[in-house]
C-alpha atoms as a PDB file:
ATOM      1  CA  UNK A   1       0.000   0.000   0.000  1.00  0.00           C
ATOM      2  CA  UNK A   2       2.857   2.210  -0.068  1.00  0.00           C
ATOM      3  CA  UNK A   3       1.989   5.029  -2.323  1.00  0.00           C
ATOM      4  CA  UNK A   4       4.184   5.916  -5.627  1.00  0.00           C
ATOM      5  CA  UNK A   5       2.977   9.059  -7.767  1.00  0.00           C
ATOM      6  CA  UNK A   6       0.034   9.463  -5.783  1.00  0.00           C
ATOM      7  CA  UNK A   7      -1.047   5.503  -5.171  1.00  0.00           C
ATOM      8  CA  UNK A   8      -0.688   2.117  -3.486  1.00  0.00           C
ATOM      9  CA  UNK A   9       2.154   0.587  -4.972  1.00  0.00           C
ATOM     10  CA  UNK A  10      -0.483  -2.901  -5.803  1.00  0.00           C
ATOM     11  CA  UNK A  11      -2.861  -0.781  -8.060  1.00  0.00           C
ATOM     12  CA  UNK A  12       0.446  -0.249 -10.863  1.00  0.00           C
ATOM     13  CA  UNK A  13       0.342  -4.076 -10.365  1.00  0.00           C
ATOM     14  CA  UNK A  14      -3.180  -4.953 -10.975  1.00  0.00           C
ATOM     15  CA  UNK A  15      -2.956  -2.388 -13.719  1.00  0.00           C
ATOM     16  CA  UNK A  16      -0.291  -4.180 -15.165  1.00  0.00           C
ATOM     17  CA  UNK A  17      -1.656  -7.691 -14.790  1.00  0.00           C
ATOM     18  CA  UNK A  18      -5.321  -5.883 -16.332  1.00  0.00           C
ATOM     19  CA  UNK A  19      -3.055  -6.066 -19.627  1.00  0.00           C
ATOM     20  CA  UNK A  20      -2.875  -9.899 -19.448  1.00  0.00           C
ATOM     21  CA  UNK A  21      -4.537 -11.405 -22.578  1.00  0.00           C
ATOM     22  CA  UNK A  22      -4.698 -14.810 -21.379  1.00  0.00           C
ATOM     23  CA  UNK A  23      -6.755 -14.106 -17.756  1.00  0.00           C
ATOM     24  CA  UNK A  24     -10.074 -14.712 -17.865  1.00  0.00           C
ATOM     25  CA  UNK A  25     -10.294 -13.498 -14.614  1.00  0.00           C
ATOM     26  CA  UNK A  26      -7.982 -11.772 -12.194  1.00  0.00           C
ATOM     27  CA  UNK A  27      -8.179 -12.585  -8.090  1.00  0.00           C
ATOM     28  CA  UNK A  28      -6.299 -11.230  -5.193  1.00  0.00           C
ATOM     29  CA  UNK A  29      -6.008 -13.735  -2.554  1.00  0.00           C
ATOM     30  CA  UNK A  30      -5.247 -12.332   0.705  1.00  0.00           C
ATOM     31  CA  UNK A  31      -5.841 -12.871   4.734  1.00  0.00           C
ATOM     32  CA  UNK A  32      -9.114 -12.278   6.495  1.00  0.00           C
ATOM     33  CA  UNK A  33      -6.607 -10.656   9.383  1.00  0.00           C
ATOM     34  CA  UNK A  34      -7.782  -6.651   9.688  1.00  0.00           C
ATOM     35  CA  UNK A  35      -4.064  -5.734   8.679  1.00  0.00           C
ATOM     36  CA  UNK A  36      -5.563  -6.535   4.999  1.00  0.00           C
ATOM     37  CA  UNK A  37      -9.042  -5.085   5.450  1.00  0.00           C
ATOM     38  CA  UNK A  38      -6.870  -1.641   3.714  1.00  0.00           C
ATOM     39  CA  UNK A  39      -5.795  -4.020   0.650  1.00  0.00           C
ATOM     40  CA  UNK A  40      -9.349  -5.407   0.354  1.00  0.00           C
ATOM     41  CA  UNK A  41     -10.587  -2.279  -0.007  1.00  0.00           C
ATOM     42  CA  UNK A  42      -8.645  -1.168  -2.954  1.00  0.00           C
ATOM     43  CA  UNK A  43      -9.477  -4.124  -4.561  1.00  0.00           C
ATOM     44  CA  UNK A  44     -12.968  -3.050  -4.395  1.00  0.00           C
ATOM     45  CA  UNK A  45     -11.928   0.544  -5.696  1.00  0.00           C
ATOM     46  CA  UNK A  46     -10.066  -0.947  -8.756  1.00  0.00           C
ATOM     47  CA  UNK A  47     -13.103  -4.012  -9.106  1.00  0.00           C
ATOM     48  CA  UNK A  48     -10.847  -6.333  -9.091  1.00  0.00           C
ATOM     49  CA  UNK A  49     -12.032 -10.021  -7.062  1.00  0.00           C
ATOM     50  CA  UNK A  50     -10.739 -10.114  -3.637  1.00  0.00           C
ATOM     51  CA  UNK A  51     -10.508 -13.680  -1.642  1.00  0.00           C
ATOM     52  CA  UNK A  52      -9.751 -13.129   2.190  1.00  0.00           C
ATOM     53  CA  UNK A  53      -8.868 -16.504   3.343  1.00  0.00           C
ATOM     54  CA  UNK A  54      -6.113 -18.274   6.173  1.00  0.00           C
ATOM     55  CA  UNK A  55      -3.492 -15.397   7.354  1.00  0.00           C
ATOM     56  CA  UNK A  56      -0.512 -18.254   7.391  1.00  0.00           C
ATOM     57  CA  UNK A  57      -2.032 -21.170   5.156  1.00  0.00           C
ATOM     58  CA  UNK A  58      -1.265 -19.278   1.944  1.00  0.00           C
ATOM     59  CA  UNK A  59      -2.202 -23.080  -0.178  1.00  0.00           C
ATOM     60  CA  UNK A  60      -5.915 -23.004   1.502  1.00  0.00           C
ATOM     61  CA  UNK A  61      -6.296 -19.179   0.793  1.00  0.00           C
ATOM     62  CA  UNK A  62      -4.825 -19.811  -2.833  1.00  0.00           C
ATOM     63  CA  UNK A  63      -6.954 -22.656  -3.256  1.00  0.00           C
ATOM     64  CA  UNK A  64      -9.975 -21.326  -2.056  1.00  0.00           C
ATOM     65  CA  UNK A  65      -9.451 -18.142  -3.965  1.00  0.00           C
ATOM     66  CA  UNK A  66      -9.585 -20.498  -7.360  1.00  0.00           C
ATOM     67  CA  UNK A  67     -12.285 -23.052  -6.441  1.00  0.00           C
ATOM     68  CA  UNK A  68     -15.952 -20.527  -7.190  1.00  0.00           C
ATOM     69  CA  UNK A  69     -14.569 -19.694 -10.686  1.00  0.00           C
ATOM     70  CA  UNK A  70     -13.595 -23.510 -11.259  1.00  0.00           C
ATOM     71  CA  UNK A  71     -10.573 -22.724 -13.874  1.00  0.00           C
ATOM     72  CA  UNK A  72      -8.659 -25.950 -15.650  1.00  0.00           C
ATOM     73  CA  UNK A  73      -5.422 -23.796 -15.228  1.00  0.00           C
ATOM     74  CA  UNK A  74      -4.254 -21.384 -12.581  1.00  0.00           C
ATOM     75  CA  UNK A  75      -1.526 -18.713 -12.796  1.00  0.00           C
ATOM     76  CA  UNK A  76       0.005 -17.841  -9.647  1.00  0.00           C
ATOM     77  CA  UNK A  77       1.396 -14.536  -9.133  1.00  0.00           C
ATOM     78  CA  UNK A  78       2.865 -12.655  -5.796  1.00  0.00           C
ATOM     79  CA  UNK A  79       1.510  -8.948  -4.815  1.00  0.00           C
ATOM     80  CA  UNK A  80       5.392  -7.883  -4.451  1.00  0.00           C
ATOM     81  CA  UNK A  81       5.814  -7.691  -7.644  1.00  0.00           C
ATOM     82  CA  UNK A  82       4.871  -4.356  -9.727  1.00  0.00           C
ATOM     83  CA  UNK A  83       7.049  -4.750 -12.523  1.00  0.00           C
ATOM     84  CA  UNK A  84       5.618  -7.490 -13.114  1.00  0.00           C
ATOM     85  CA  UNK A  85       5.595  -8.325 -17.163  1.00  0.00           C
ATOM     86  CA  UNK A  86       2.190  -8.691 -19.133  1.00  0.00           C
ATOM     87  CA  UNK A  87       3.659 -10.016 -22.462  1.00  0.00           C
ATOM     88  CA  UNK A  88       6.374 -12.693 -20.011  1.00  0.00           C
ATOM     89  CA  UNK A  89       3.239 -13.843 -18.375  1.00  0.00           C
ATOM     90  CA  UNK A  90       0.942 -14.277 -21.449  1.00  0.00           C
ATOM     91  CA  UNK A  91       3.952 -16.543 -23.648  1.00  0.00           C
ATOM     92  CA  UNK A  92       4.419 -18.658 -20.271  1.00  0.00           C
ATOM     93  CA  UNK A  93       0.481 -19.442 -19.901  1.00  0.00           C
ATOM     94  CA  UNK A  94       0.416 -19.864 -24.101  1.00  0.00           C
ATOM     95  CA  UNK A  95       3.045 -22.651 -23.743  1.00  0.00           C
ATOM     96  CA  UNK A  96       1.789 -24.311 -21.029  1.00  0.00           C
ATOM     97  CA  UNK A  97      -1.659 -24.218 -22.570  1.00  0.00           C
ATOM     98  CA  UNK A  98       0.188 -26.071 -25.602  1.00  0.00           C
ATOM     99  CA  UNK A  99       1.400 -28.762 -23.439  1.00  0.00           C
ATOM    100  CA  UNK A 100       0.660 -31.529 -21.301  1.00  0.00           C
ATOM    101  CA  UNK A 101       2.984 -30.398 -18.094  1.00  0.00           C
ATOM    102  CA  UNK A 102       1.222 -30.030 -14.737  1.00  0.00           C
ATOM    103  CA  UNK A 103       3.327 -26.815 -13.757  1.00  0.00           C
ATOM    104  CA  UNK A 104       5.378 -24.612 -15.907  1.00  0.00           C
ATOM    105  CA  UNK A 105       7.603 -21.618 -14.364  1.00  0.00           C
ATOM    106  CA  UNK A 106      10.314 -19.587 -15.332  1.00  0.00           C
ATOM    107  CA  UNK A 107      11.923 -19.605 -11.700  1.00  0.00           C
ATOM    108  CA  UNK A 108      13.400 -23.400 -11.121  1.00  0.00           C
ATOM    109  CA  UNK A 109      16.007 -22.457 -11.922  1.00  0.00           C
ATOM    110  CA  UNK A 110      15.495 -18.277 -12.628  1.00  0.00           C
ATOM    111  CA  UNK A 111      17.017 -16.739 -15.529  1.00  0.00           C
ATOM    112  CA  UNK A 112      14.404 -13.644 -15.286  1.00  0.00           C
ATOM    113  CA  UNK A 113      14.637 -10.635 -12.501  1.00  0.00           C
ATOM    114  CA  UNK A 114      13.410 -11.622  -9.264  1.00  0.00           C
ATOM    115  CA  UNK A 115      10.282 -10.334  -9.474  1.00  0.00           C
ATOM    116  CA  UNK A 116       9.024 -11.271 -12.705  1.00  0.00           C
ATOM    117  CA  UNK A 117       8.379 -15.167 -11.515  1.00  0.00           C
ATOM    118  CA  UNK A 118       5.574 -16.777 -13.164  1.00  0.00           C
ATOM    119  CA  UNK A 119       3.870 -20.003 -12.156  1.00  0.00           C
ATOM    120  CA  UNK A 120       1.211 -22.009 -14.046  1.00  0.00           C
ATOM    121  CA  UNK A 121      -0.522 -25.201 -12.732  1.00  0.00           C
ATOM    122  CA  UNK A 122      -3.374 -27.232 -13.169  1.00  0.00           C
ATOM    123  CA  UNK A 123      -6.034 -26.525 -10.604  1.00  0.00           C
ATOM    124  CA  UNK A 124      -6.180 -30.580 -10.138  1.00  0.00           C
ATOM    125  CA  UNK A 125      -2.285 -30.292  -9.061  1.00  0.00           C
ATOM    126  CA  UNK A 126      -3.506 -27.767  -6.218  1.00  0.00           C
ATOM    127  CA  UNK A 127      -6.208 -29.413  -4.959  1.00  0.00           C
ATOM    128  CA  UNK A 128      -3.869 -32.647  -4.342  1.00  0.00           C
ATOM    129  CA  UNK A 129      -1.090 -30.557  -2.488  1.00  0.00           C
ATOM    130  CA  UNK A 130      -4.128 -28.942  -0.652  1.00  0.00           C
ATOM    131  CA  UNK A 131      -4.812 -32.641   0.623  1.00  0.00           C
ATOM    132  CA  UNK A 132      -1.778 -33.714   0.825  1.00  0.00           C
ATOM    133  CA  UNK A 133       1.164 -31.110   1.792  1.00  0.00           C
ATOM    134  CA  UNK A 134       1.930 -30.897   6.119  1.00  0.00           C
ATOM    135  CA  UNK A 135       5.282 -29.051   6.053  1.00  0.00           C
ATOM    136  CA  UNK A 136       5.535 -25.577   6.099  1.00  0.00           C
ATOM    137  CA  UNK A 137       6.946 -24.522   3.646  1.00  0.00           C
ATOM    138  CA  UNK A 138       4.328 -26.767   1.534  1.00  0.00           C
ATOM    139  CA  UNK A 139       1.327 -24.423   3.130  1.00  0.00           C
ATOM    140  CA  UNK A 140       3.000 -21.006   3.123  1.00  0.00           C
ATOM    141  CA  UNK A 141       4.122 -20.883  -0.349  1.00  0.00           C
ATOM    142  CA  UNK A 142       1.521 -23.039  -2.208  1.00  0.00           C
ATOM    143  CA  UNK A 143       3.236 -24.583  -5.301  1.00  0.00           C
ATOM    144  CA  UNK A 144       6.486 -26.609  -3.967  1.00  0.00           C
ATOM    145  CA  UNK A 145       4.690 -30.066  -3.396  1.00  0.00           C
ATOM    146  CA  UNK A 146       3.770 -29.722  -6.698  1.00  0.00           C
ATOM    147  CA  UNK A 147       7.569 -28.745  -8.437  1.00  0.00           C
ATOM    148  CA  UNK A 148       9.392 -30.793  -5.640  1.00  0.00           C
ATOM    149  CA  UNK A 149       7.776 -33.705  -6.996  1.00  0.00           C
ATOM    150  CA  UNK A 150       8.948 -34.185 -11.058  1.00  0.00           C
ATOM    151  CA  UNK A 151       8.276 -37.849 -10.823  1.00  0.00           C
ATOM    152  CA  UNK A 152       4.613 -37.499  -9.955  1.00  0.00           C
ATOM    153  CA  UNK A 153       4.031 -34.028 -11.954  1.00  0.00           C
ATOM    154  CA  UNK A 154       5.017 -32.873 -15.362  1.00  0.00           C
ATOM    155  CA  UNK A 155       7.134 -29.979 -14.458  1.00  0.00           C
ATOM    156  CA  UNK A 156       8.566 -27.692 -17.057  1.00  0.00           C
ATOM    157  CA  UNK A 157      10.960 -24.351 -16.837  1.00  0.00           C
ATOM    158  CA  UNK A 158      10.608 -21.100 -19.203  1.00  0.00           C
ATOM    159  CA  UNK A 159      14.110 -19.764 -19.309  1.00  0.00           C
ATOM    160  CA  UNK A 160      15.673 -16.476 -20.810  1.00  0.00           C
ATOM    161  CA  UNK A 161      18.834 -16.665 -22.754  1.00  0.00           C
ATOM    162  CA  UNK A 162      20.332 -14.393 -21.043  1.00  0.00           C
ATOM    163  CA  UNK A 163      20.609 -15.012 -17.552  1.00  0.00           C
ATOM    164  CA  UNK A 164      18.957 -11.972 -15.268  1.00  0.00           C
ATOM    165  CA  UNK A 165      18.580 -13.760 -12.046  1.00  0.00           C
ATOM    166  CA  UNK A 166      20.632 -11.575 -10.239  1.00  0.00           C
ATOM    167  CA  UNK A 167      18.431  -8.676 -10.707  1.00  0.00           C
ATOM    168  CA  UNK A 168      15.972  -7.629  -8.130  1.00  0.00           C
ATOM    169  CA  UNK A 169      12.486  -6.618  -9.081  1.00  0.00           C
ATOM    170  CA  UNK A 170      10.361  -7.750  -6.023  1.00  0.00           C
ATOM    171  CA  UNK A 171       9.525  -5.781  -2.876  1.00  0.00           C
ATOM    172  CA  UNK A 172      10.380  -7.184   0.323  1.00  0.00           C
ATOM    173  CA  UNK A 173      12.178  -4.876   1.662  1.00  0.00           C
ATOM    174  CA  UNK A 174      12.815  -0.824   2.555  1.00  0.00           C
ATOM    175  CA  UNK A 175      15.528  -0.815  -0.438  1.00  0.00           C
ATOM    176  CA  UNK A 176      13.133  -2.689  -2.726  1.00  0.00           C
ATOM    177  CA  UNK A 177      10.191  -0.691  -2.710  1.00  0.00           C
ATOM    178  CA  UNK A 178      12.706   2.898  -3.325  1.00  0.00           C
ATOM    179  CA  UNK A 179      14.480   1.035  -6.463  1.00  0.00           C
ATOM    180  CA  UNK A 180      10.857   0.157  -7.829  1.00  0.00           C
ATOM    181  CA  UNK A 181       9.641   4.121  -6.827  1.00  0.00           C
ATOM    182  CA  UNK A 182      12.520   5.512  -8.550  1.00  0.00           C
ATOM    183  CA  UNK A 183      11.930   3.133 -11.597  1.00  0.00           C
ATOM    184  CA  UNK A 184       7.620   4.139 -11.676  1.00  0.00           C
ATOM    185  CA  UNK A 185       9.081   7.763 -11.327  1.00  0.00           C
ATOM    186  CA  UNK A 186      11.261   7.677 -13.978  1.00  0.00           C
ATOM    187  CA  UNK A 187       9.428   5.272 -16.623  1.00  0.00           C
ATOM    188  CA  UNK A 188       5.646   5.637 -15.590  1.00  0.00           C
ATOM    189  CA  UNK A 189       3.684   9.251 -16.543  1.00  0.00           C
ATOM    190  CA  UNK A 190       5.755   9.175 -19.757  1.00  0.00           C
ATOM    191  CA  UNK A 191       4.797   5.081 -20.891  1.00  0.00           C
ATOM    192  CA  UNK A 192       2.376   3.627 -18.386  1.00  0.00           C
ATOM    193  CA  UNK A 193       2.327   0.160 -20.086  1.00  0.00           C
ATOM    194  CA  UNK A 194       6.795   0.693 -19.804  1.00  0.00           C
ATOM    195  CA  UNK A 195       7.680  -2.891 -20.483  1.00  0.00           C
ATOM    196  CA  UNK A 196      10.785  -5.305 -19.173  1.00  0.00           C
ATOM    197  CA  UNK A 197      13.255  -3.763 -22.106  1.00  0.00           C
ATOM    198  CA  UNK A 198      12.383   0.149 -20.789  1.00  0.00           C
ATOM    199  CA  UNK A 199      13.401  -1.302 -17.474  1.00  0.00           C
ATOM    200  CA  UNK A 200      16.841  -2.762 -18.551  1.00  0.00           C
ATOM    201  CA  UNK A 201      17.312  -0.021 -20.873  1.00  0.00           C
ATOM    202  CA  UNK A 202      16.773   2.227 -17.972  1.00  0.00           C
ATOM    203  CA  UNK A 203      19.200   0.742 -15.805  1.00  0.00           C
ATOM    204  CA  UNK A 204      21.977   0.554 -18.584  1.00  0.00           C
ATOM    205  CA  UNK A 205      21.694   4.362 -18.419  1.00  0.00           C
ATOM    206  CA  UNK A 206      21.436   4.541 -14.586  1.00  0.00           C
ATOM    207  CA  UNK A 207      23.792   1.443 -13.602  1.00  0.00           C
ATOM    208  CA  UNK A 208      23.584   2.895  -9.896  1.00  0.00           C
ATOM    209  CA  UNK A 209      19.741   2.281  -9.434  1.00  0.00           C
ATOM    210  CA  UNK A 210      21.051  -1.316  -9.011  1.00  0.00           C
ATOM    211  CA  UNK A 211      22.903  -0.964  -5.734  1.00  0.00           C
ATOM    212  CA  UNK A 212      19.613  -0.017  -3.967  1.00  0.00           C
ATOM    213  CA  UNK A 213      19.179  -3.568  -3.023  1.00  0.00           C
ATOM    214  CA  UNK A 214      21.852  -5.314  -4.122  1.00  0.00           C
ATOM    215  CA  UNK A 215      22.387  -6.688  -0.418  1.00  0.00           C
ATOM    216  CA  UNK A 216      19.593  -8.952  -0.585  1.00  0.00           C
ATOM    217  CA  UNK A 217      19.647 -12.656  -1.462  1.00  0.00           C
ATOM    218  CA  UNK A 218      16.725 -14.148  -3.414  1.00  0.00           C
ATOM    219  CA  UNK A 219      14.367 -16.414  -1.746  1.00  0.00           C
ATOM    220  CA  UNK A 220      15.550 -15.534   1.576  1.00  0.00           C
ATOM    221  CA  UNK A 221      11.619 -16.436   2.854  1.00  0.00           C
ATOM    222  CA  UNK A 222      11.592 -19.786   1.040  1.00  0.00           C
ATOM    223  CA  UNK A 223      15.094 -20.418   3.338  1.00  0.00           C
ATOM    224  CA  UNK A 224      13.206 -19.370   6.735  1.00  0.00           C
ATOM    225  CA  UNK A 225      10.484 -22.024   5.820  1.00  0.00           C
ATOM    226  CA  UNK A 226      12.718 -24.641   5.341  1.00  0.00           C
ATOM    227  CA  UNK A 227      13.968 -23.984   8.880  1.00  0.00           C
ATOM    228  CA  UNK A 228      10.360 -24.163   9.936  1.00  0.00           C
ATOM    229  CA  UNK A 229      10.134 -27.170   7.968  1.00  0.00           C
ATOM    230  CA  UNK A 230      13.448 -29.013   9.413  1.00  0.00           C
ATOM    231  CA  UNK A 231      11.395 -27.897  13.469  1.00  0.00           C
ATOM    232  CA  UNK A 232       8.648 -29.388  12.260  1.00  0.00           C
ATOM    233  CA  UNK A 233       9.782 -32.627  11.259  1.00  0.00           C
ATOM    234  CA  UNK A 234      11.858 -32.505  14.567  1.00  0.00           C
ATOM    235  CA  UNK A 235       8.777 -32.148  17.052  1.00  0.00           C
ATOM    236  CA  UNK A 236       7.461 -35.197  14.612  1.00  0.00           C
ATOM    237  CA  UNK A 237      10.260 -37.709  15.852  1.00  0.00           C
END
């Protein structure tokens, strides 16, 4: 909700993702805890769906988000990211539509931004993690029963040809959210639809915008669930 230009930093988001040919519809899935009643209610000033489900189950809230429009195919997305890409998004779900996988990403392993992760799964594949998933990291970040299992699912990676993993596009922190302000600032009342290449060509001109958050490691919540993961299984024995 932290404003750039004027607004919450999630409405350049859902603007973005608007811009997505292949969404039929478009849902934000978030907690039923008051701390989100403030996101909900944007969603209902943009009309955009909102689901308000489980606070720390994020693969029942995700789940439950899907299940009333009953889709074949869901796309997962994070509320992080606001650069996230329209077109990246679109080719990702048009491949996967093409094939017979059961989860297609471009992140295992990345070769895009972090921030610009796409995930695309069959909503059968969710509903047996939903059943079946007890760790952790399982619940809070909804997909890796599904991609930690390539012998049970069909799991396929979308990868870039040049590698851009080690640029960081999400929000998670202080330093995140100023690199993305500086980039809307910059890119955003002169080309509101700016796309991936504006971005890069951007920072080729302004190499410095880089070191905002060049501290940070990527995935650094996926490594605190594993830890919860490794107590769990502890308590277990």
């Amino acid at each position: 909700m932290m404003p750039i230009l004027g607004r919450p930093m999630l409405e350049y988001q859902l603007e973005r993702l608007s811009r997505c040919a292949s969404f039929e519809r478009l849902v934000v899935a978030t907690s039923s805890d008051p701390s989100d009643d403030v996101l909900a209610a944007l969603c209902r000033d943009v009309g955009v769906d909102c689901y308000r489900g489980s606070l720390d189950d994020v693969l029942d809230r995700f789940l439950q988000a899907a299940l009333p429009y009953a889709p074949d195919v869901v796309v997962r997305l994070t509320g992080d990211c606001p650069l996230a890409d329209p077109s990246l998004i679109d080719e990702i779900v048009v491949r996967f539509l093409a094939s017979d996988l059961d989860y297609l990403s471009n992140c295992a392993p990345p070769t895009y931004p972090d921030g610009l992760d796409v995930e695309v799964t069959r909503l059968a594949c969710l509903k047996a993690a939903w059943t079946e998933a007890v760790l952790p990291s399982q619940r809070e970040h909804v997909t890796p029963f599904i991609r930690k299992q390539p012998g049970r699912f069909r799991i396929g990676n979308h990868a870039r040809s040049e590698d851009l993993s080690s640029l960081r596009w999400t929000v998670d922190e202080p330093e995140d959210f100023e690199f993305v302000r500086e980039v809307y600032e910059r890119l955003y009342p002169g080309k509101p639809d700016f796309s991936t290449d504006d971005v890069l060509a951007l920072l080729r001109e302004s190499p410095e915008l880089k070191q905002f958050n060049a501290r940070f490691q990527r995935n650094e919540g996926t490594r605190k669930s594993l830890l919860a993961d490794a107590a769990f299984l502890a308590e277990k024995k």
